[in-house]
C-alpha atoms as a PDB file:
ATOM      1  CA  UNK A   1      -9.617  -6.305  -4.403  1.00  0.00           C
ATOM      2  CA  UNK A   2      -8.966  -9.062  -1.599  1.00  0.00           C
ATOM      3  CA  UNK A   3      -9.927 -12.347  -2.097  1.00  0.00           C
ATOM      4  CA  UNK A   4     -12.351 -13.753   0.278  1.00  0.00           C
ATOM      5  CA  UNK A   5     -11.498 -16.951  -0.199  1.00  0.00           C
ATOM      6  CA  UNK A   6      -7.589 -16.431   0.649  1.00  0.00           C
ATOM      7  CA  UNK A   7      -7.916 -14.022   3.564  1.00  0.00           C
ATOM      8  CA  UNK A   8      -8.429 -15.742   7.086  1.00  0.00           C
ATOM      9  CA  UNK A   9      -8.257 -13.928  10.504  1.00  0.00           C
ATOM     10  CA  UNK A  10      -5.195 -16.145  11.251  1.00  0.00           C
ATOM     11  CA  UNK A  11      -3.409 -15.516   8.266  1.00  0.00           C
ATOM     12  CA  UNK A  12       0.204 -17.174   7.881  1.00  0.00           C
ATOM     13  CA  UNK A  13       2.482 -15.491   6.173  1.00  0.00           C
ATOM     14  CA  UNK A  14       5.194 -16.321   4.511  1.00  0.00           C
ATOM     15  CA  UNK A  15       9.167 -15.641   5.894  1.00  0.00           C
ATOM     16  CA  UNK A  16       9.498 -12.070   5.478  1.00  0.00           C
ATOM     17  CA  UNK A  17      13.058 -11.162   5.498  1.00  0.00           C
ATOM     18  CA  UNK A  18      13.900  -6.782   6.430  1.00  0.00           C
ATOM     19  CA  UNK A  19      16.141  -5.052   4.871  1.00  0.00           C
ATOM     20  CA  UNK A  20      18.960  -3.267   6.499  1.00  0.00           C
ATOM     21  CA  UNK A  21      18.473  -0.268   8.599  1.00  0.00           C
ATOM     22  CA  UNK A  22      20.401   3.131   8.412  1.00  0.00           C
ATOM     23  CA  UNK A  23      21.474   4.607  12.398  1.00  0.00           C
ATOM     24  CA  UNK A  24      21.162   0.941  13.923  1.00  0.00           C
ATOM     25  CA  UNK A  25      22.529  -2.968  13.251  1.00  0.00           C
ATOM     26  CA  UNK A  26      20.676  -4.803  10.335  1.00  0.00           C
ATOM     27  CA  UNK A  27      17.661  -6.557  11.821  1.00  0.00           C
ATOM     28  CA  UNK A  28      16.616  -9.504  10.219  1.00  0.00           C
ATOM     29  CA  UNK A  29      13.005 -11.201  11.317  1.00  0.00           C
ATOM     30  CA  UNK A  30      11.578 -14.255  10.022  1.00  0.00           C
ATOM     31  CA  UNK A  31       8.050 -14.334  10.079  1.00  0.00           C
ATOM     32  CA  UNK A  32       6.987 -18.401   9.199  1.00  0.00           C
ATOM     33  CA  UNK A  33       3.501 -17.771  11.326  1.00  0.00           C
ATOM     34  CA  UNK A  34       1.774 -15.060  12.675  1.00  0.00           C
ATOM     35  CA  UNK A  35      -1.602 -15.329  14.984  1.00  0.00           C
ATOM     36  CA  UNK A  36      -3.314 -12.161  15.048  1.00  0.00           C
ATOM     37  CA  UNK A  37      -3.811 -10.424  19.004  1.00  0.00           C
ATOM     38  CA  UNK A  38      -7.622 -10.586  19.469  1.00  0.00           C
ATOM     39  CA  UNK A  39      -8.942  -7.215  20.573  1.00  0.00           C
ATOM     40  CA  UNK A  40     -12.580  -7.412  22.825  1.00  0.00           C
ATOM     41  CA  UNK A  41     -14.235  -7.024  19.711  1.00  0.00           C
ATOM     42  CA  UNK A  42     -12.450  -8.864  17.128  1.00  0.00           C
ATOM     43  CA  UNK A  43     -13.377 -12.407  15.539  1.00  0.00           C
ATOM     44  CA  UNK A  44     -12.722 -13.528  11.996  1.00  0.00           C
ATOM     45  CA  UNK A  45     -16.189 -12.253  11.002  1.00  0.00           C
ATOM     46  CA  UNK A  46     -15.925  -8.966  11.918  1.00  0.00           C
ATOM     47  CA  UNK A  47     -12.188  -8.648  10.807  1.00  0.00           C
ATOM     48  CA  UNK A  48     -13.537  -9.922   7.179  1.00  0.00           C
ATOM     49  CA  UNK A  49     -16.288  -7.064   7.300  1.00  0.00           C
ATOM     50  CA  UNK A  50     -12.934  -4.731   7.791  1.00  0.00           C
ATOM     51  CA  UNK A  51     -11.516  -5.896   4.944  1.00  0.00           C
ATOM     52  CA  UNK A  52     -14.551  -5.803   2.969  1.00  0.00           C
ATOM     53  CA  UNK A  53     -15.293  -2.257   4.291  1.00  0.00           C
ATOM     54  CA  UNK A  54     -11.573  -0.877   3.213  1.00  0.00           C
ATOM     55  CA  UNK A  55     -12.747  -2.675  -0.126  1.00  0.00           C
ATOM     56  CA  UNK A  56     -15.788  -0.689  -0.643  1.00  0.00           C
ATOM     57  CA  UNK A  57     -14.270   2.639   0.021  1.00  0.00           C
ATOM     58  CA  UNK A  58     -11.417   2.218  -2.030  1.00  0.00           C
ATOM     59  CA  UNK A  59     -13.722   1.373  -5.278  1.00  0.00           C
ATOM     60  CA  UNK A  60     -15.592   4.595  -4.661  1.00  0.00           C
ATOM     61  CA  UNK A  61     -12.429   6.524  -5.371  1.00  0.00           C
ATOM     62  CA  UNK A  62     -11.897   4.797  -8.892  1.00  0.00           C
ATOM     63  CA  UNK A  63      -8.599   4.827  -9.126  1.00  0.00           C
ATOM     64  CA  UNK A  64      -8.033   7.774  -7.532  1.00  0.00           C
ATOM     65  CA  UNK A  65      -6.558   8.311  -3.802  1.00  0.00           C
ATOM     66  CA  UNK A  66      -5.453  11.872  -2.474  1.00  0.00           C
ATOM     67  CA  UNK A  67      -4.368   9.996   0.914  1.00  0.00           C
ATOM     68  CA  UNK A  68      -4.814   6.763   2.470  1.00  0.00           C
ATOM     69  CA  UNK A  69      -4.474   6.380   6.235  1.00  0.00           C
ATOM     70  CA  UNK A  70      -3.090   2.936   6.895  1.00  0.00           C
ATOM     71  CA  UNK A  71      -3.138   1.469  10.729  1.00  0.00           C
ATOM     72  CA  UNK A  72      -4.823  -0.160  13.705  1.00  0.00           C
ATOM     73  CA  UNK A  73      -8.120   0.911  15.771  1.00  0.00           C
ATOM     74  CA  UNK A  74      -6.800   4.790  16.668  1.00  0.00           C
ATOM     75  CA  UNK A  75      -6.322   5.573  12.836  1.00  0.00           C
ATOM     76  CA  UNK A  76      -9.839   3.322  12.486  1.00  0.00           C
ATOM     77  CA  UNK A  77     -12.132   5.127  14.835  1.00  0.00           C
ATOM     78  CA  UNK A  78     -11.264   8.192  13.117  1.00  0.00           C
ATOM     79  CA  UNK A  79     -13.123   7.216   9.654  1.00  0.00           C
ATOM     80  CA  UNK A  80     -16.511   7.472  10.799  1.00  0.00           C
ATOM     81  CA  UNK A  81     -16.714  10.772  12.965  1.00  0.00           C
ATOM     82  CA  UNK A  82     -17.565  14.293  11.928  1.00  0.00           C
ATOM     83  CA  UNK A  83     -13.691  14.819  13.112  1.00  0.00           C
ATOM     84  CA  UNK A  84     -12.834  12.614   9.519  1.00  0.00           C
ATOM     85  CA  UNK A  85     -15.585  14.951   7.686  1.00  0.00           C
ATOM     86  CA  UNK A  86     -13.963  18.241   9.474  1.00  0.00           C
ATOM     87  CA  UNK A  87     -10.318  17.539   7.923  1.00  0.00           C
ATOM     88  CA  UNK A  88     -10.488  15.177   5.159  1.00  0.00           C
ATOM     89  CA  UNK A  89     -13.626  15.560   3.417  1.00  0.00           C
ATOM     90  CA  UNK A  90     -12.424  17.503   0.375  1.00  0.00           C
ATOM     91  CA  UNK A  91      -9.959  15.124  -0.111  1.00  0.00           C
ATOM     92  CA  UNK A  92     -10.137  11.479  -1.684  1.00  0.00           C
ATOM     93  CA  UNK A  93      -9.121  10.035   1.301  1.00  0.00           C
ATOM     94  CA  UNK A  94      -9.477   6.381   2.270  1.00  0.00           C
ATOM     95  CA  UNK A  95      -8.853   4.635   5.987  1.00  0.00           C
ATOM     96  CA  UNK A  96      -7.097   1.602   6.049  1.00  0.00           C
ATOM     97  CA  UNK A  97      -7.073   1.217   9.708  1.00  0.00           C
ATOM     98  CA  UNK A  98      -8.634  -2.506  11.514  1.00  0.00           C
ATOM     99  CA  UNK A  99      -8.558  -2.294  15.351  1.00  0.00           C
ATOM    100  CA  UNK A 100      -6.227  -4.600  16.929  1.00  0.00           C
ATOM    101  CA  UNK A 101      -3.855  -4.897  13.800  1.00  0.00           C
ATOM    102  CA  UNK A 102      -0.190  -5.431  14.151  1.00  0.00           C
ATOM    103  CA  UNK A 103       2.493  -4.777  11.622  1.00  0.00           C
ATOM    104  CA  UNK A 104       1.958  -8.409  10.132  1.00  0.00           C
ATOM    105  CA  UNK A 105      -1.896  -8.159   9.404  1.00  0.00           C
ATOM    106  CA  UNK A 106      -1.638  -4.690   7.758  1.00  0.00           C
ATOM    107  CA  UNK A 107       1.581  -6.423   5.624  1.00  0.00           C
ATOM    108  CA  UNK A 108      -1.488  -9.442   4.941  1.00  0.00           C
ATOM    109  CA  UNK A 109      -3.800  -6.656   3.815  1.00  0.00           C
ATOM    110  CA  UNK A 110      -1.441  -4.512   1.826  1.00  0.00           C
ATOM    111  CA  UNK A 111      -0.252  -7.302   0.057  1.00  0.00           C
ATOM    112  CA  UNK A 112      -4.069  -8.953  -0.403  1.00  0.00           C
ATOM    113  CA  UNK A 113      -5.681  -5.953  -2.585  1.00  0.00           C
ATOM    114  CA  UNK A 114      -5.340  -2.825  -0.663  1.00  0.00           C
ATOM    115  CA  UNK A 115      -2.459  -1.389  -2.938  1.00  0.00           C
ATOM    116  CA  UNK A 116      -4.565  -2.600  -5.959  1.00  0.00           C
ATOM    117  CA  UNK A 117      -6.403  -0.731  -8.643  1.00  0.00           C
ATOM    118  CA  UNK A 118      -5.539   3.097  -7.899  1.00  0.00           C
ATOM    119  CA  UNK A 119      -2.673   5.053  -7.943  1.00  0.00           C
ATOM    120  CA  UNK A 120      -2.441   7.203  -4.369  1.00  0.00           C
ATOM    121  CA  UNK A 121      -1.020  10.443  -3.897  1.00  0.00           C
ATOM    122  CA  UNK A 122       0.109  10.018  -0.045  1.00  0.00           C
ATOM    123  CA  UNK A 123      -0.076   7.128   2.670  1.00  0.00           C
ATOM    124  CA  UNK A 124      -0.311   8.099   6.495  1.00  0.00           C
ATOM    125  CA  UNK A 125       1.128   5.022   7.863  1.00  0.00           C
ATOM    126  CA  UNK A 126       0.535   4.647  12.168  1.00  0.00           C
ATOM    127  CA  UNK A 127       1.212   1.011  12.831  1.00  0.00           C
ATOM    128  CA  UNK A 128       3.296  -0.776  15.595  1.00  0.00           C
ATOM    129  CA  UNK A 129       1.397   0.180  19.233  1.00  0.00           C
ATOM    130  CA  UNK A 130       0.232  -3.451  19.023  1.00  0.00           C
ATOM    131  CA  UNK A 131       3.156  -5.298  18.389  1.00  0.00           C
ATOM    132  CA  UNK A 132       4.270  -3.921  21.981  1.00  0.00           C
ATOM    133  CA  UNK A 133       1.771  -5.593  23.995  1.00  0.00           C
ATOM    134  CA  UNK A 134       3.044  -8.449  25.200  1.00  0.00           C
ATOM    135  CA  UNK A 135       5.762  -8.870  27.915  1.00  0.00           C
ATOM    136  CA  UNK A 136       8.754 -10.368  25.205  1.00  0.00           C
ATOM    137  CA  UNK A 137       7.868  -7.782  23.328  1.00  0.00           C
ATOM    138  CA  UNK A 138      11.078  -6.150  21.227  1.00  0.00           C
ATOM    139  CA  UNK A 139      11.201  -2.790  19.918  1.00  0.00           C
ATOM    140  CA  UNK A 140      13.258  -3.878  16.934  1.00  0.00           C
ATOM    141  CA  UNK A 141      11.265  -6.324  15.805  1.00  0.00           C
ATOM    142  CA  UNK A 142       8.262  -4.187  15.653  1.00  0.00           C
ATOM    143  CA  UNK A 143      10.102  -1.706  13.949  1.00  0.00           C
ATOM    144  CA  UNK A 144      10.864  -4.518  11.412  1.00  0.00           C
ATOM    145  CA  UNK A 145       7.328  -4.802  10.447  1.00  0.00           C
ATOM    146  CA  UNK A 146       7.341  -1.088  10.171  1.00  0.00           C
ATOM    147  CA  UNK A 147       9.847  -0.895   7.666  1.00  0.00           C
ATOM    148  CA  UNK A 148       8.110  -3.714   6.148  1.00  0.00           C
ATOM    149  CA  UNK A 149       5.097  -1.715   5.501  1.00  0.00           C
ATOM    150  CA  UNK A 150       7.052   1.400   3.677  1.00  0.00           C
ATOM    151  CA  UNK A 151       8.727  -1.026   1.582  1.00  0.00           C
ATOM    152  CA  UNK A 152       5.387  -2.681   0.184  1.00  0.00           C
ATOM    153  CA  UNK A 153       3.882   0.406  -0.384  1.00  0.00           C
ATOM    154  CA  UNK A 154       7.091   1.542  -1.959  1.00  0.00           C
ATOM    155  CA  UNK A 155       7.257  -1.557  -4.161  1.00  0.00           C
ATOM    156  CA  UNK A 156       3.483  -1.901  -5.101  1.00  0.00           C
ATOM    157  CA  UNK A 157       2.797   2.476  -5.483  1.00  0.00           C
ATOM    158  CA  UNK A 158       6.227   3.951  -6.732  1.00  0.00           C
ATOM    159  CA  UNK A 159       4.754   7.567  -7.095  1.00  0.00           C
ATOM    160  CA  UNK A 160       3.277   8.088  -3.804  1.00  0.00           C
ATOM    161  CA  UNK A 161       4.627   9.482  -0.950  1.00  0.00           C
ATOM    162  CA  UNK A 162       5.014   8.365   2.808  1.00  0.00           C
ATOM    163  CA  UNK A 163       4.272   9.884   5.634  1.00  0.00           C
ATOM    164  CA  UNK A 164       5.314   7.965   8.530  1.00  0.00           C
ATOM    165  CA  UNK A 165       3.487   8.700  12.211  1.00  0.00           C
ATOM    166  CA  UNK A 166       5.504   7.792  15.476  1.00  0.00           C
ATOM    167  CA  UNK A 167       3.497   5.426  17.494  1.00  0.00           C
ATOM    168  CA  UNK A 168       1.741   7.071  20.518  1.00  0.00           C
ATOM    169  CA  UNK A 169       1.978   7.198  24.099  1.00  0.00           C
ATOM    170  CA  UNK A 170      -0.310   5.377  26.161  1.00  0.00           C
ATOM    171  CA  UNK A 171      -1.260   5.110  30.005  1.00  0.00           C
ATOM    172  CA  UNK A 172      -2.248   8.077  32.249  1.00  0.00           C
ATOM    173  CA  UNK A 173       0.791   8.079  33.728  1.00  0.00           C
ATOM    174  CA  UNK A 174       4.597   6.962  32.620  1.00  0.00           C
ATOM    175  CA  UNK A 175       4.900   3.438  32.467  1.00  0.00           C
ATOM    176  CA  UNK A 176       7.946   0.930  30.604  1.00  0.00           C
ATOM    177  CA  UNK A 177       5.045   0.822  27.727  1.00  0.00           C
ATOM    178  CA  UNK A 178       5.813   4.317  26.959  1.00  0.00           C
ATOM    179  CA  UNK A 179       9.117   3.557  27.264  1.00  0.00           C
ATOM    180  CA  UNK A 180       9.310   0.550  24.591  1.00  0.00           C
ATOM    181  CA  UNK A 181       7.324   2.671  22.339  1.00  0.00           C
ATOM    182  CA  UNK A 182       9.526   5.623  22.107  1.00  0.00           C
ATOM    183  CA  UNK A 183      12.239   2.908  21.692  1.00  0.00           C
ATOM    184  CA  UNK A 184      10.102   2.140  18.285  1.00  0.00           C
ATOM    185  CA  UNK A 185       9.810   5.631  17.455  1.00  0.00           C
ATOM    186  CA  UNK A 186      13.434   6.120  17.591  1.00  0.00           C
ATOM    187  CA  UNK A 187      14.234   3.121  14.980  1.00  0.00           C
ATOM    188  CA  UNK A 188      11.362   4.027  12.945  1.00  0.00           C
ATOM    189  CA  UNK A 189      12.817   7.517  12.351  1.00  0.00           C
ATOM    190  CA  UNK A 190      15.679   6.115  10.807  1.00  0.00           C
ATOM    191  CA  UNK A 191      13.538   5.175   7.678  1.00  0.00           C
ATOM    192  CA  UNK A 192      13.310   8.921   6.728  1.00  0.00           C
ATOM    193  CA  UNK A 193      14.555   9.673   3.507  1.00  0.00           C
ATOM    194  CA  UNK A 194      13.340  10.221  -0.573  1.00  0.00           C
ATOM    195  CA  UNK A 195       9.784   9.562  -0.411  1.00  0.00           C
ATOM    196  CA  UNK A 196       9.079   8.966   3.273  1.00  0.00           C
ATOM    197  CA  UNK A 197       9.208  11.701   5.652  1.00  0.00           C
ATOM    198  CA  UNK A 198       9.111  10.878   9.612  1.00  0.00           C
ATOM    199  CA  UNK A 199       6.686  12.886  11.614  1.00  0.00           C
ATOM    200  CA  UNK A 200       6.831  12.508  15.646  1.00  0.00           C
ATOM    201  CA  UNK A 201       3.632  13.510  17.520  1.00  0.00           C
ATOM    202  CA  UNK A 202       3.778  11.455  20.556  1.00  0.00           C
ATOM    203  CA  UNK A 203       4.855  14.460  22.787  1.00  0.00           C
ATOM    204  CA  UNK A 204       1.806  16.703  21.748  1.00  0.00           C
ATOM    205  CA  UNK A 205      -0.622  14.399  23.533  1.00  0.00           C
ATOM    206  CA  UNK A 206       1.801  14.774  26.709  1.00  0.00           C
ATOM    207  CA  UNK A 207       0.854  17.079  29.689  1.00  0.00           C
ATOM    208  CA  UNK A 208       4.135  19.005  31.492  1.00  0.00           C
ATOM    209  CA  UNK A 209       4.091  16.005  34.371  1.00  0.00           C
ATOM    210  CA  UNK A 210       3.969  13.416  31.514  1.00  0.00           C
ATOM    211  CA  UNK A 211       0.604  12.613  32.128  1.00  0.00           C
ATOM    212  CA  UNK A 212      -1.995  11.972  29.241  1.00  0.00           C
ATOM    213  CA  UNK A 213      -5.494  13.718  29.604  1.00  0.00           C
ATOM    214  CA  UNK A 214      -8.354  12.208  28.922  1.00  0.00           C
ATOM    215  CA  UNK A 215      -9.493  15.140  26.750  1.00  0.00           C
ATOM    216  CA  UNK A 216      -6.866  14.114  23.775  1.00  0.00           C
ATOM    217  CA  UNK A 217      -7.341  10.122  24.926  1.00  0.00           C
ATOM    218  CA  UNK A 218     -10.406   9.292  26.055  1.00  0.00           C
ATOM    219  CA  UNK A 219      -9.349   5.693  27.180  1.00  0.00           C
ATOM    220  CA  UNK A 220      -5.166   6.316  27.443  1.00  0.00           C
ATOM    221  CA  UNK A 221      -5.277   4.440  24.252  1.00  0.00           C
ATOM    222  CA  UNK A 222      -6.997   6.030  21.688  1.00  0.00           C
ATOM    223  CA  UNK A 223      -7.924   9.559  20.545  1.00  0.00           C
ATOM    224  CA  UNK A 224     -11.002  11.663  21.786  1.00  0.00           C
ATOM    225  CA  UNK A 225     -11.620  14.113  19.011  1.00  0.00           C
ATOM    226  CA  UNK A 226      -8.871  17.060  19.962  1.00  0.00           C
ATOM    227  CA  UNK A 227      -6.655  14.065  20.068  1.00  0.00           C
ATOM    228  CA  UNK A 228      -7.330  13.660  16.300  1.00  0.00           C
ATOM    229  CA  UNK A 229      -7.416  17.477  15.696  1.00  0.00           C
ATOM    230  CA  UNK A 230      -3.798  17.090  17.066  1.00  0.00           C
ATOM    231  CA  UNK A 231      -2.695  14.575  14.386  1.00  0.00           C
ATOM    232  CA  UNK A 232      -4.732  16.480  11.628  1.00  0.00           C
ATOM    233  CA  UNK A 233      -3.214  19.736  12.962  1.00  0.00           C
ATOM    234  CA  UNK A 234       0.429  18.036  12.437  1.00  0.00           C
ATOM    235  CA  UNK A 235       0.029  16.932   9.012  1.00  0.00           C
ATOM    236  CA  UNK A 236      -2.589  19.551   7.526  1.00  0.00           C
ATOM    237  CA  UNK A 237       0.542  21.494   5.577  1.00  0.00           C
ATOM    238  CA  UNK A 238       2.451  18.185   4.367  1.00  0.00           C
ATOM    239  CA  UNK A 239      -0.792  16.611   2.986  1.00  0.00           C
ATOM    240  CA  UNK A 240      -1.158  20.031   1.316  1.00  0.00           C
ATOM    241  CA  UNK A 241       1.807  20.416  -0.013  1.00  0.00           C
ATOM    242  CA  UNK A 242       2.273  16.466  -1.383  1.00  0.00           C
ATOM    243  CA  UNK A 243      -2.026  16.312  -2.580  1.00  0.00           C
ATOM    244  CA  UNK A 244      -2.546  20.013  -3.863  1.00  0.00           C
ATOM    245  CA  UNK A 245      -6.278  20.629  -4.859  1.00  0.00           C
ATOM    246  CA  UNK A 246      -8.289  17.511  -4.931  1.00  0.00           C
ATOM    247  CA  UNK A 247     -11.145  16.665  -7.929  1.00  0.00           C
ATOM    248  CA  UNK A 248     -13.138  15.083  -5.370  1.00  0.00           C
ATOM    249  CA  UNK A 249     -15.372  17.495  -4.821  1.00  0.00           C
ATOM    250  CA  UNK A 250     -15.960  17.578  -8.536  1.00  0.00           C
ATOM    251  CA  UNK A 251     -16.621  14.363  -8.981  1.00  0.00           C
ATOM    252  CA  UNK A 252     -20.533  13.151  -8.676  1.00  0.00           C
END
């Protein structure tokens, strides 16, 4: 899979031109360096492990991927709860998810080994809340690196299909972070079409007064378990409907 020796924490990549968007004006974002955000717990170490860890789990499927879940720390913390077990655990299913990841380290990783040496059924791709933390932070551009992502899959596995997440709300109350995200979701949307399908969940996690509880997001940020019983409750038919019966189960 990745190559140790070629995969830093502050990986540069190379100018990474986006393709034209349908519903808004062609965005085009040159990427010569990117410097990954450093989350509380991150360090090149421990990002390395991540790597290694996605790695692992994808050689235990040999070859073989019902769904891959590809994203940042709320599509992480999901892999090791009973919540994972509870709604993916007949399935081959794989998380691809490294807290604190923007759209340029998953586009390192995807292009590093994580499409390699399987052919997947499905991708659940969540990936973009990141990109929108600092204060010159642009909507389009994040949705750049979005649309980056579906095209790499697209390129490197043909036969799958896409399932694109909106990015979520965060913040107990309203806030102009909310406000830049849904700008996201509303570009991101636009990709829609053939063999990626656009699913928007941010409302569900929304009280009437626009407040977020604390029993879907334990921190504002990311998901308490009926917050992931919300995403799995979303998908549960697509993944269904695109995987059929999985082998794994089967398999010893």
């Amino acid at each position: 899979m990745q190559n140790a020796a070629i995969k830093p924490f502050h990986a540069l990549l190379s100018v990474i031109a986006f393709s034209a968007m349908s519903g808004f004006a062609e965005i085009t974002a040159e990427m010569e360096s990117v410097t990954p955000v450093a989350a509380k717990t991150n360090g090149e170490k421990w990002w390395n492990g991540n790597c290694e860890r996605i790695d692992a789990d994808i050689k235990k499927m040999e070859g073989k991927i019902d769904v891959a879940f590809v994203g940042d720390s709320i599509t992480a913390r999901w892999r090791d709860s009973e919540n994972w077990k509870k709604h993916w655990g007949t399935y081959r299913a794989v998380n691809m998810g490294i807290g604190g990841d923007q759209t340029q380290h998953v586009l390192w990783r995807l292009q590093n080994g994580d499409l390699e040496g399987y052919e997947a059924k499905l991708f659940v791709v969540m990936i973009g809340t990141n990109n929108m933390w600092s204060k010159d932070a642009q909507p389009a551009q994040a949705a750049a690196g979005v649309r980056a992502v579906i095209d790499l899959i697209q390129s490197k596995q043909p036969k799958a299909k896409i399932l694109l997440m909106s990015i979520l709300p965060n913040g107990p109350k309203p806030n102009p972070g909310r406000e830049m995200r849904m700008e996201v979701n509303q570009l991101i949307a636009e990709f829609a079409g053939g063999a990626v399908e656009y699913i928007d969940i941010s409302a569900k996690y929304l009280e009437a007064d626009g407040s977020i509880s604390q029993e879907v997001m334990h921190d504002f940020l990311h998901l308490a378990p009926k917050g992931y019983d919300i995403w799995a409750d979303a998908i549960n038919s697509k993944v269904k409907e695109i995987v059929g019966t999985s082998d794994f189960q089967k398999t010893p």
